[in-house]
N, C-alpha and C. Protein backbone atom coordinates (compact mmCIF):
# COMPACT_ATOMS: atom_id res chain seq x y z
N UNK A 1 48.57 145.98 69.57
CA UNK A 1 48.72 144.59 69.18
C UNK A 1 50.04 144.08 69.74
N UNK A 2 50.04 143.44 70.80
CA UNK A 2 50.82 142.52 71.26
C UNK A 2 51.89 141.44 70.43
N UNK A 3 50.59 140.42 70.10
CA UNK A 3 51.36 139.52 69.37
C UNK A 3 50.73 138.91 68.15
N UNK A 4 51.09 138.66 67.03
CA UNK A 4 50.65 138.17 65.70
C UNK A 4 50.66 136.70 65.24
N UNK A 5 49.95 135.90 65.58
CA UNK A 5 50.23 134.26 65.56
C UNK A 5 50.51 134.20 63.87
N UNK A 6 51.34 133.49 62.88
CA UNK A 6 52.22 133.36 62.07
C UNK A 6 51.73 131.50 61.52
N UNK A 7 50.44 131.32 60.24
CA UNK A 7 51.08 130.19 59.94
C UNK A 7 51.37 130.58 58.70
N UNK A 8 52.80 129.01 58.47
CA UNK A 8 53.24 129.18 57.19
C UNK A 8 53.95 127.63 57.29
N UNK A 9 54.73 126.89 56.26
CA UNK A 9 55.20 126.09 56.27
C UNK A 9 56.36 125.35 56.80
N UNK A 10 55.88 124.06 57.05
CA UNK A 10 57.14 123.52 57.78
C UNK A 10 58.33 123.55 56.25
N UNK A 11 57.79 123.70 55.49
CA UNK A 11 58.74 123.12 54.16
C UNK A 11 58.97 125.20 54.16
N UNK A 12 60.42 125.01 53.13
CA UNK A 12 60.60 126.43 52.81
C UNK A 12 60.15 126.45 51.41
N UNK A 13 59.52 125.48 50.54
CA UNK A 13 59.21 125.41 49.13
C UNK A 13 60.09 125.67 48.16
N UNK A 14 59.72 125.71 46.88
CA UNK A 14 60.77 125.42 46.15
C UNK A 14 61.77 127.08 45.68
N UNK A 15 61.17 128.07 45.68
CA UNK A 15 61.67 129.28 45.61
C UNK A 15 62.51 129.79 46.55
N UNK A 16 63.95 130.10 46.85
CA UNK A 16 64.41 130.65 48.40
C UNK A 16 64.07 132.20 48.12
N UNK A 17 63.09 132.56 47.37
CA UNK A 17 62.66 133.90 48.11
C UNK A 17 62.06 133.80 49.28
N UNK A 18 61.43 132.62 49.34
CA UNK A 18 60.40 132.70 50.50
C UNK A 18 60.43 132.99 52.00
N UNK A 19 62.10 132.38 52.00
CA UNK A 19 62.86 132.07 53.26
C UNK A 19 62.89 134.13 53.80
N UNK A 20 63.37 134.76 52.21
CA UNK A 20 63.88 136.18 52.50
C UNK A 20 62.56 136.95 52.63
N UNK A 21 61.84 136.63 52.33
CA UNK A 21 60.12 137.27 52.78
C UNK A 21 59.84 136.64 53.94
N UNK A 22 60.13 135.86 54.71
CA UNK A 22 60.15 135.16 56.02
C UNK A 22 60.38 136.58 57.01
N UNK A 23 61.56 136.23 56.79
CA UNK A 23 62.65 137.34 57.49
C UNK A 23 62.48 138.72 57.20
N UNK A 24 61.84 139.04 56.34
CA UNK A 24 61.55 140.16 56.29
C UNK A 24 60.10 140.57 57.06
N UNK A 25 58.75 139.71 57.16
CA UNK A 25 58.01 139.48 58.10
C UNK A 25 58.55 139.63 59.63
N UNK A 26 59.59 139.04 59.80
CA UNK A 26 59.86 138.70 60.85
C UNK A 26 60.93 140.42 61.51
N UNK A 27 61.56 140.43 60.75
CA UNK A 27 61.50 142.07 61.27
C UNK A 27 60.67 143.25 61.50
N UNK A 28 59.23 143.23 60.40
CA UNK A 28 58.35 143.93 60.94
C UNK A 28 57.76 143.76 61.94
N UNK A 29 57.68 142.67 62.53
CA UNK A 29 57.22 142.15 63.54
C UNK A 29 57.93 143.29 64.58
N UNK A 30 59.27 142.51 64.67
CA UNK A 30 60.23 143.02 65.81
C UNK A 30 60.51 144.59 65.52
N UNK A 31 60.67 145.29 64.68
CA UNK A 31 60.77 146.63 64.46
C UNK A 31 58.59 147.60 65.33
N UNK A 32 58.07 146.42 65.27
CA UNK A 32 56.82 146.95 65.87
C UNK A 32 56.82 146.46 67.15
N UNK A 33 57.41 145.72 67.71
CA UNK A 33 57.41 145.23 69.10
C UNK A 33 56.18 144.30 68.99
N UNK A 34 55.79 143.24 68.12
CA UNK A 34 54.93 142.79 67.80
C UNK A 34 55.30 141.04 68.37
N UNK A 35 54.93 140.21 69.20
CA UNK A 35 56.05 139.09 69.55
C UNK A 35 54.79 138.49 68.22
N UNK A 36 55.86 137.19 67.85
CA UNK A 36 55.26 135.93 66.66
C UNK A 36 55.25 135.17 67.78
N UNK A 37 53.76 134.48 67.27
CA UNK A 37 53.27 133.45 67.70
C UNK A 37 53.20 132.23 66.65
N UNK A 38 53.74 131.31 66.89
CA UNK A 38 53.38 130.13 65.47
C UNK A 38 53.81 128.98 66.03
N UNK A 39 53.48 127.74 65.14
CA UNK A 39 53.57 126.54 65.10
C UNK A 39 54.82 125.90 65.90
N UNK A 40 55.91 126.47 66.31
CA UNK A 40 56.85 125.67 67.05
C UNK A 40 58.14 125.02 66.58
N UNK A 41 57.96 124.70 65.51
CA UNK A 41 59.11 124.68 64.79
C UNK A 41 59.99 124.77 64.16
N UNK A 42 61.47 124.30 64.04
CA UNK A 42 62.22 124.65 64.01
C UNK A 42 63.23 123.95 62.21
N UNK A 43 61.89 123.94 61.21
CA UNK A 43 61.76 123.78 59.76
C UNK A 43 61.42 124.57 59.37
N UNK A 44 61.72 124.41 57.95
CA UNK A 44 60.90 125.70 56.68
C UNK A 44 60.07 126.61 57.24
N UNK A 45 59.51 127.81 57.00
CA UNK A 45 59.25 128.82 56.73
C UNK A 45 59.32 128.87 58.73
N UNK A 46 58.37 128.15 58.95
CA UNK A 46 58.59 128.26 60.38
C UNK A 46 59.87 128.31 61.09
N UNK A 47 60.77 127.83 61.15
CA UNK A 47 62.25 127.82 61.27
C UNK A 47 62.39 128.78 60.63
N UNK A 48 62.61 130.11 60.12
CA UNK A 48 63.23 130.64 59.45
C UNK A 48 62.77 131.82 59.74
N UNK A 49 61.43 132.29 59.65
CA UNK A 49 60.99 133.24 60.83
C UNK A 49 60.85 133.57 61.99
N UNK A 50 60.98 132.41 62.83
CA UNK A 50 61.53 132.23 64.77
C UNK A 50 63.01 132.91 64.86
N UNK A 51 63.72 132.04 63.94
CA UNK A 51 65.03 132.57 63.97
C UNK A 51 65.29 133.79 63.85
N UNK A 52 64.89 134.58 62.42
CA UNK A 52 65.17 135.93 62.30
C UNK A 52 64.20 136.82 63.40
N UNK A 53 63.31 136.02 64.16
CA UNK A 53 62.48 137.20 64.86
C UNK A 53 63.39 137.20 66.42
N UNK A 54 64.26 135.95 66.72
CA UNK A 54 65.06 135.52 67.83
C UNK A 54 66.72 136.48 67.43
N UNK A 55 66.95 136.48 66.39
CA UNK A 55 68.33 136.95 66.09
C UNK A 55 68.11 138.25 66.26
N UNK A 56 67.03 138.88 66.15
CA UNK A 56 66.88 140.99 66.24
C UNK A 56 66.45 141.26 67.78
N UNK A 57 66.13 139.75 68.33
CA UNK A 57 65.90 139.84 69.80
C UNK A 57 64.53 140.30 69.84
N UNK A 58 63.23 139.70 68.82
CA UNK A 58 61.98 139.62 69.54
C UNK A 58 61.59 138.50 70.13
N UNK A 59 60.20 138.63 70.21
CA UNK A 59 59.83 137.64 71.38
C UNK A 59 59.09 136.73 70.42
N UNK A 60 59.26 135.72 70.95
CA UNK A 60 59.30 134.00 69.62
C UNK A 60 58.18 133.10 70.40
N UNK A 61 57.18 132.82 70.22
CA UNK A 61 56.26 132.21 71.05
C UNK A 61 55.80 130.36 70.34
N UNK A 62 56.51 129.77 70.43
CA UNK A 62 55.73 128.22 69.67
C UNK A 62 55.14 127.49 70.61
N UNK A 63 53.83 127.03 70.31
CA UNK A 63 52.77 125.42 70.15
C UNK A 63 52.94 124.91 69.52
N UNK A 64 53.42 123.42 70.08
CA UNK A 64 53.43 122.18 69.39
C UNK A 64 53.08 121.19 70.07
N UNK A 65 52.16 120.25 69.10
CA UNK A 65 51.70 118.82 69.43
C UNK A 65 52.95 118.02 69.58
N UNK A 66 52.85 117.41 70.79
CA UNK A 66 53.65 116.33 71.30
C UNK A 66 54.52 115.37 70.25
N UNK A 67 52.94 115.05 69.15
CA UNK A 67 53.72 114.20 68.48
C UNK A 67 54.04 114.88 67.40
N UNK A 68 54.39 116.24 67.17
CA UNK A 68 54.91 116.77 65.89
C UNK A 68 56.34 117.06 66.79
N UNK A 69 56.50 117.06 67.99
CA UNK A 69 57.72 117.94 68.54
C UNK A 69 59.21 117.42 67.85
N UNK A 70 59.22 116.02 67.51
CA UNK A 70 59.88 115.34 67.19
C UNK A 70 59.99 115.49 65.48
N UNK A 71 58.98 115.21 64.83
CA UNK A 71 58.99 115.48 63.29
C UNK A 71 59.66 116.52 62.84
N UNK A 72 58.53 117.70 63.56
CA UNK A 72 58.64 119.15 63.08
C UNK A 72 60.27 119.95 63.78
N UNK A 73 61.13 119.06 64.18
CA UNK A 73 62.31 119.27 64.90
C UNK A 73 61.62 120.79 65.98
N UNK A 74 61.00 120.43 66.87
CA UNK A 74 60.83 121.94 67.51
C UNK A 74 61.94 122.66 68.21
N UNK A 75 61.88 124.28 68.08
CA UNK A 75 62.67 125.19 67.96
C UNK A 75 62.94 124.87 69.43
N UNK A 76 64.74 124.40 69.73
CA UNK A 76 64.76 125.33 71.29
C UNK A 76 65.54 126.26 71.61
N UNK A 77 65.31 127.55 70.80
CA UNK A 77 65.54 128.63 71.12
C UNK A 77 64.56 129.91 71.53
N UNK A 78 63.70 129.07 71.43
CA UNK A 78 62.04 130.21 71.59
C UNK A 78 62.25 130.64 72.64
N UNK A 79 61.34 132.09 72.90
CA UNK A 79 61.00 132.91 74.52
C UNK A 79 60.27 131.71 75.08
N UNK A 80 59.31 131.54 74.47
CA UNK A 80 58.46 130.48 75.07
C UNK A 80 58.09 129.33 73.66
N UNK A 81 57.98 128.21 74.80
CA UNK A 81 57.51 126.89 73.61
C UNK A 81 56.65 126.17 74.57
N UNK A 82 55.28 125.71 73.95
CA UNK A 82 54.33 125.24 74.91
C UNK A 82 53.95 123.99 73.79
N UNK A 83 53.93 122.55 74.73
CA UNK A 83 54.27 121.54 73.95
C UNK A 83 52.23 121.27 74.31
N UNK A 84 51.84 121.20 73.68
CA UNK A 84 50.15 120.68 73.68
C UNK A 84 50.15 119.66 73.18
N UNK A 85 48.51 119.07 73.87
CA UNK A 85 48.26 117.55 73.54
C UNK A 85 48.28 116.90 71.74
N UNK A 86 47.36 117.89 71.26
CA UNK A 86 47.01 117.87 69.54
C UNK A 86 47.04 119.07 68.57
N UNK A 87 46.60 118.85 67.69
CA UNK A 87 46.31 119.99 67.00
C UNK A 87 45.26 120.67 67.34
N UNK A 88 44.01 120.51 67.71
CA UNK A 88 42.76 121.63 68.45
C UNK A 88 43.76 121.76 69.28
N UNK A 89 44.21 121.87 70.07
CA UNK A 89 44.65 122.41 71.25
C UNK A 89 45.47 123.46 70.76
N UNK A 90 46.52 122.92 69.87
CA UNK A 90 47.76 123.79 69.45
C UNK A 90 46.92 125.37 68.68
N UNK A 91 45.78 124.96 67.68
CA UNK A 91 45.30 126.13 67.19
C UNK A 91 44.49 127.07 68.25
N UNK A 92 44.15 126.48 69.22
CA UNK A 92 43.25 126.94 70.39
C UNK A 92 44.16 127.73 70.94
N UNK A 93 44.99 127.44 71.67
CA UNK A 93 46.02 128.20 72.16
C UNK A 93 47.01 129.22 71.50
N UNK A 94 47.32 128.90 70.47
CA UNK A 94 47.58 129.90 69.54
C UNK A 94 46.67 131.32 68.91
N UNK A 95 45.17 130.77 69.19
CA UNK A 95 44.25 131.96 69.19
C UNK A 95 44.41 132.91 70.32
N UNK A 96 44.22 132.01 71.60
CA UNK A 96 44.20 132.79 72.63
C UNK A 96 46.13 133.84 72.58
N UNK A 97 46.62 133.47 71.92
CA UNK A 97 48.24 134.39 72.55
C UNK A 97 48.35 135.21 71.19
N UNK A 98 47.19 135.03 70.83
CA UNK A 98 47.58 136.31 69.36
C UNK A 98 46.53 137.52 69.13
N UNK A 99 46.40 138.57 69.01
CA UNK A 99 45.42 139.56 68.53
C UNK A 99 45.36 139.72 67.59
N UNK A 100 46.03 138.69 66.25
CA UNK A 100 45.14 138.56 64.76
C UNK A 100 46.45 137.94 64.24
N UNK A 101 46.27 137.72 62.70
CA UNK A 101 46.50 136.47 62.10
C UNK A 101 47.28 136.78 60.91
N UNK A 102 48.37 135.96 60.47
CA UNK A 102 48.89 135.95 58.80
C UNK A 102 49.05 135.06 58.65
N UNK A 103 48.64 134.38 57.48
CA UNK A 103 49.26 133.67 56.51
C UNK A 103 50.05 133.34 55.77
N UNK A 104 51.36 133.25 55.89
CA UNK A 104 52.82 133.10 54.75
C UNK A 104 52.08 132.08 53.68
N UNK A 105 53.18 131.90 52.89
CA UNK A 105 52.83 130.98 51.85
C UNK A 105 53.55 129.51 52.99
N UNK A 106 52.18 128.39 52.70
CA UNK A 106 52.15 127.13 53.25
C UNK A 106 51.64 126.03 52.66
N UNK A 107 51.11 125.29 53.27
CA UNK A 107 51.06 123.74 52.78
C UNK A 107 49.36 123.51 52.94
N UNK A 108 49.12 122.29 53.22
CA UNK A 108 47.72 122.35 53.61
C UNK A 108 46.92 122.67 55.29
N UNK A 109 48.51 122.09 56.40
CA UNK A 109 47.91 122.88 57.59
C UNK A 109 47.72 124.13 57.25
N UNK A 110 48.99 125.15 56.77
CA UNK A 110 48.79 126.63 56.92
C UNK A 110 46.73 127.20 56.18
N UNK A 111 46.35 126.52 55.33
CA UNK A 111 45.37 126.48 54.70
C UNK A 111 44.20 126.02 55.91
N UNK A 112 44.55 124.98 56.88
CA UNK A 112 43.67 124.54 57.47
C UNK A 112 43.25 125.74 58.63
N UNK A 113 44.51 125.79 59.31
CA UNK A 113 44.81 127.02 60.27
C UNK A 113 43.76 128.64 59.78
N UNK A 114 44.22 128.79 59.03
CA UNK A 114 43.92 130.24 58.52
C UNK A 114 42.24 129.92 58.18
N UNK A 115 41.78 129.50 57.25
CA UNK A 115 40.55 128.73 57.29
C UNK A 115 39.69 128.90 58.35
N UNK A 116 40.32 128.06 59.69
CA UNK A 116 39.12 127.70 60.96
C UNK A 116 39.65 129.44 61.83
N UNK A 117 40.43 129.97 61.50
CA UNK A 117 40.66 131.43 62.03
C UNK A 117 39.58 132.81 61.27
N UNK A 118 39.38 132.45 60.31
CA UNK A 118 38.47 132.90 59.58
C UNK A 118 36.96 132.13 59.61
N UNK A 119 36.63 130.86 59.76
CA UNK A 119 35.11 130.96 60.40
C UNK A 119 35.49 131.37 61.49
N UNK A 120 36.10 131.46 62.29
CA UNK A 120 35.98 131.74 63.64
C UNK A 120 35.21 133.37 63.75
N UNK A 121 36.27 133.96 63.04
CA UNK A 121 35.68 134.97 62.70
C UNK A 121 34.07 135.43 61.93
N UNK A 122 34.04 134.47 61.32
CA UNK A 122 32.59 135.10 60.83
C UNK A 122 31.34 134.66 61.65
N UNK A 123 31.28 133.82 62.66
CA UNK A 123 30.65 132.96 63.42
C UNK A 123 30.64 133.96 64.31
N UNK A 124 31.77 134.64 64.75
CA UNK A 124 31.50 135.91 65.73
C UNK A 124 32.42 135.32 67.34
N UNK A 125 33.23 134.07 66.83
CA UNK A 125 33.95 133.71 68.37
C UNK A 125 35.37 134.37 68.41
N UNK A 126 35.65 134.99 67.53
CA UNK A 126 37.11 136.19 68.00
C UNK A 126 36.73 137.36 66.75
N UNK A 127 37.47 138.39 67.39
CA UNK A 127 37.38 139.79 66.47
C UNK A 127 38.46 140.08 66.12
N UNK A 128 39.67 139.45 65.41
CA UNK A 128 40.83 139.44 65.39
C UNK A 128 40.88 139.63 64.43
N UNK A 129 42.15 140.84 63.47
CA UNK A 129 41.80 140.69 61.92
C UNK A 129 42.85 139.51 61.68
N UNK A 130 42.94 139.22 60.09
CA UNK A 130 43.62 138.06 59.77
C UNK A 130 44.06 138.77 58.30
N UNK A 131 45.18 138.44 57.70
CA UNK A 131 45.94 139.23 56.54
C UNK A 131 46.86 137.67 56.07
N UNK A 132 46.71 137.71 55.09
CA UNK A 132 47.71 137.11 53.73
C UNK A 132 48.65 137.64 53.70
N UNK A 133 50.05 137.27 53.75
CA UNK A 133 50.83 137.54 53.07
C UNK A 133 51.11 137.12 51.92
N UNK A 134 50.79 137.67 50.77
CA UNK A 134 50.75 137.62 49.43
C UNK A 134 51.76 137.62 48.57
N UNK A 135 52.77 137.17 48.72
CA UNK A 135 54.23 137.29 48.25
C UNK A 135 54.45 136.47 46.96
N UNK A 136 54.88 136.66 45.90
CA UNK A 136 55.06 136.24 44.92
C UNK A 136 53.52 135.88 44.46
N UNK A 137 52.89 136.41 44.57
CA UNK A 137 51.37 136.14 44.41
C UNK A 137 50.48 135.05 44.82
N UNK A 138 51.22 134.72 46.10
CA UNK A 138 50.76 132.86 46.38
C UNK A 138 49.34 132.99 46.55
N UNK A 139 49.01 134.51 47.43
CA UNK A 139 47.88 133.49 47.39
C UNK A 139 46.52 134.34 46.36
N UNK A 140 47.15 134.37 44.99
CA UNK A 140 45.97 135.04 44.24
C UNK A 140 45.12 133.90 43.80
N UNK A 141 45.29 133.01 43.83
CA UNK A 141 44.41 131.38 43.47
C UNK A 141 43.44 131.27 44.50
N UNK A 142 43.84 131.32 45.46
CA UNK A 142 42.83 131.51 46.92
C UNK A 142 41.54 132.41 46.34
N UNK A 143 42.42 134.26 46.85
CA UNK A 143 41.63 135.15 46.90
C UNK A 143 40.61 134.97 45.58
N UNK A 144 40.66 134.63 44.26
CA UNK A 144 39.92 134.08 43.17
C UNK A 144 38.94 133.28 43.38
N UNK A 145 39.54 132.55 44.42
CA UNK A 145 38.28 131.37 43.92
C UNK A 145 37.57 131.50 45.68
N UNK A 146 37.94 132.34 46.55
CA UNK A 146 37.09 132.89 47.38
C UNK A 146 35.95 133.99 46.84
N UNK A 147 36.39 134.87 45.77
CA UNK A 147 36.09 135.67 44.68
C UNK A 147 34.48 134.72 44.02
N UNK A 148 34.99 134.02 43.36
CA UNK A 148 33.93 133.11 42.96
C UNK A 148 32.65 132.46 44.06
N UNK A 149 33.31 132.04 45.16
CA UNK A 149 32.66 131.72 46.01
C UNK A 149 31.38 133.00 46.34
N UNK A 150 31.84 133.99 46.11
CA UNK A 150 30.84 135.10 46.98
C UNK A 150 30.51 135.17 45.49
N UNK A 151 30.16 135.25 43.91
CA UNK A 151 29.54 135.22 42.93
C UNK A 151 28.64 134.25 42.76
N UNK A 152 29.10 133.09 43.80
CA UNK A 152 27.97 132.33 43.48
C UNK A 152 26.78 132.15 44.65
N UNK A 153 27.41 133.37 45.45
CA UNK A 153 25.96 133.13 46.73
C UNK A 153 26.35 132.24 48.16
N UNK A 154 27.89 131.83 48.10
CA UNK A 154 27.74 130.90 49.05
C UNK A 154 29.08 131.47 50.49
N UNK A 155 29.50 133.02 50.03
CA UNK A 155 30.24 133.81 51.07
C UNK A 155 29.79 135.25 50.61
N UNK A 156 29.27 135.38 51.92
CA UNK A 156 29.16 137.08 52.11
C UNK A 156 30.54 137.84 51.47
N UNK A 157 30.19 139.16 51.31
CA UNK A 157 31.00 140.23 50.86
C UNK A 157 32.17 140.57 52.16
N UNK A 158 30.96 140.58 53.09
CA UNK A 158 32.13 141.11 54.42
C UNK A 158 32.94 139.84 54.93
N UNK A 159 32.35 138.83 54.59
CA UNK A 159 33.44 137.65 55.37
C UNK A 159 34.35 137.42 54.59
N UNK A 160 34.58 137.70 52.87
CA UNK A 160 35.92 136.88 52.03
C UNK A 160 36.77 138.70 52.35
N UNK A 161 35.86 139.86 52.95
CA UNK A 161 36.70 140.65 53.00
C UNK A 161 37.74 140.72 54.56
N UNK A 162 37.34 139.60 55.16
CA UNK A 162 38.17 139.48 56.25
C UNK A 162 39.13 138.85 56.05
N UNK A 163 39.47 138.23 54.98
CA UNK A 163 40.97 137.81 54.46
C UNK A 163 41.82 139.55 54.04
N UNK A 164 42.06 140.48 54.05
CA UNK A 164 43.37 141.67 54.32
C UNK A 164 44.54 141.06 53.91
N UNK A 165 44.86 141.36 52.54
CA UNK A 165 45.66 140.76 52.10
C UNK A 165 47.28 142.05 51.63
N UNK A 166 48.38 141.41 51.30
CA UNK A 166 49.13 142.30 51.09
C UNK A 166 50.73 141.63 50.63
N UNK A 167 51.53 142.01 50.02
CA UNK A 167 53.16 141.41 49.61
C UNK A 167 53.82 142.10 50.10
N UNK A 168 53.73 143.32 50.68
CA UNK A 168 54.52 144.26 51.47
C UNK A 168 55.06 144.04 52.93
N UNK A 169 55.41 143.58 53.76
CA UNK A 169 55.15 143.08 55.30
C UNK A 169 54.72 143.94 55.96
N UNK A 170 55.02 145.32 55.64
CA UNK A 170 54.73 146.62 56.94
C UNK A 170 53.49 146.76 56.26
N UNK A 171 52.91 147.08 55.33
CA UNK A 171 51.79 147.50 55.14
C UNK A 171 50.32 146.91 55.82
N UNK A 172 50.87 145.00 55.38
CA UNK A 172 50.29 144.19 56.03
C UNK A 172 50.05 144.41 57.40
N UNK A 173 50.58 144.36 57.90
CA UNK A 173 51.23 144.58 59.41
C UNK A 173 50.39 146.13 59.72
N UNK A 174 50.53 146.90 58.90
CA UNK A 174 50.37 148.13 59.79
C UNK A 174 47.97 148.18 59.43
N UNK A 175 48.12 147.44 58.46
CA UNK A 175 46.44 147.48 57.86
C UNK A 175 46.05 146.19 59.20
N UNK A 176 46.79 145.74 59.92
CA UNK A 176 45.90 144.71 61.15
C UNK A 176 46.13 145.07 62.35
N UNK A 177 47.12 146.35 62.39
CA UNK A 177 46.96 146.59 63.45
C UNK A 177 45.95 147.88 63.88
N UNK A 178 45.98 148.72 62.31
CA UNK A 178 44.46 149.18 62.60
C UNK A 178 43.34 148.62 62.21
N UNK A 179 43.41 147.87 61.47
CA UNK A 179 42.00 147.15 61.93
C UNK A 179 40.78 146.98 62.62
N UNK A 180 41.32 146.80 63.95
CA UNK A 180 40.46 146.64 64.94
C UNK A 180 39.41 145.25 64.71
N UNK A 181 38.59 145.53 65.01
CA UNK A 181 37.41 143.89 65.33
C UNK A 181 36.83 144.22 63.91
N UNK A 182 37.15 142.94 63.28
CA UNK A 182 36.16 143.26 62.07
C UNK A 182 34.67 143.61 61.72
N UNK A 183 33.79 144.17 60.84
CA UNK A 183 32.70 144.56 61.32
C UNK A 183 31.87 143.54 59.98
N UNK A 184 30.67 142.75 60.51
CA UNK A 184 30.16 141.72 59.63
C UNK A 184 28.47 142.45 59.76
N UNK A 185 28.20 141.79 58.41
CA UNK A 185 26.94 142.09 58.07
C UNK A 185 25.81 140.91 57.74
């Protein structure tokens, strides 16, 4: 595994653990030679994991829409920063430079992102695994009511199990990189 595309929030939210679970992501990364791939900028959670993955000297990869470059203050300290037309584009391209997926705790893009990375997956157009980072339990509300979803008939067993979830970063990290292509039924 090359590289791990990373969404999470432009905001750092209201807890500053989040910032230190950032950074701690962001060293497993670089302690695996793993480059981050994410959103581009140079705010909350996103800002804060570029940085610590740029300060240990890994490789920092951002997409950003033109017209977020300005909002989202984009990072210019990245290895690479590739400024795209929109958002399909930005998530498109961000598929293609990653061999699977996490989730930090985020907002409603990070929700949107992770989401269309996961049908993607069950539809059968990438084999990439995808993992939660589960930190302070953000996302046990999710995994629940994805939980419910497959009780009531309307998600397979194997597709809410392609969310790989974890609060640990290496564990996370080390359960997607064996992984391999998820297997659906």
């Amino acid at each position: 595994m090359k590289a791990i595309a990373v969404y999470c929030g432009a905001s750092s939210g209201l807890d500053p653990r989040y910032a230190g679970w950032a950074r701690d992501l962001a060293r497993v990364l670089v302690a695996r030679n793993i480059g981050l791939v994410y959103g581009g900028g140079n705010v909350g959670l996103m800002g804060v994991i570029a940085d610590e993955v740029m300060r240990l000297g890994g490789e920092a990869t951002g997409v950003i829409p033109r017209a977020l470059l300005e909002r989202e203050v984009g990072h210019p300290g990245l290895t690479r920063q590739f400024v795209v037309k929109d958002m399909h584009e930005r998530k498109a391209m961000m598929s293609d430079l990653a061999d699977g997926f996490i989730a930090m705790p985020g907002g409603m893009g990070t929700l949107e992102e992770l989401f269309e990375m996961v049908t993607w997956a069950q539809l059968g157009i990438h084999a990439k695994p995808i993992g939660l980072y589960n930190v302070n339990g953000f996302w046990d509300g999710l995994l629940a009511f994805v939980g419910h979803m497959v009780a009531q008939g309307f998600v397979r067993p194997a597709h809410a199990a392609l969310m790989m979830h974890d609060a640990d970063p290496e564990v996370l990290v080390a359960r997607l990189v064996g992984a391999g292509a998820p297997t659906l039924r």
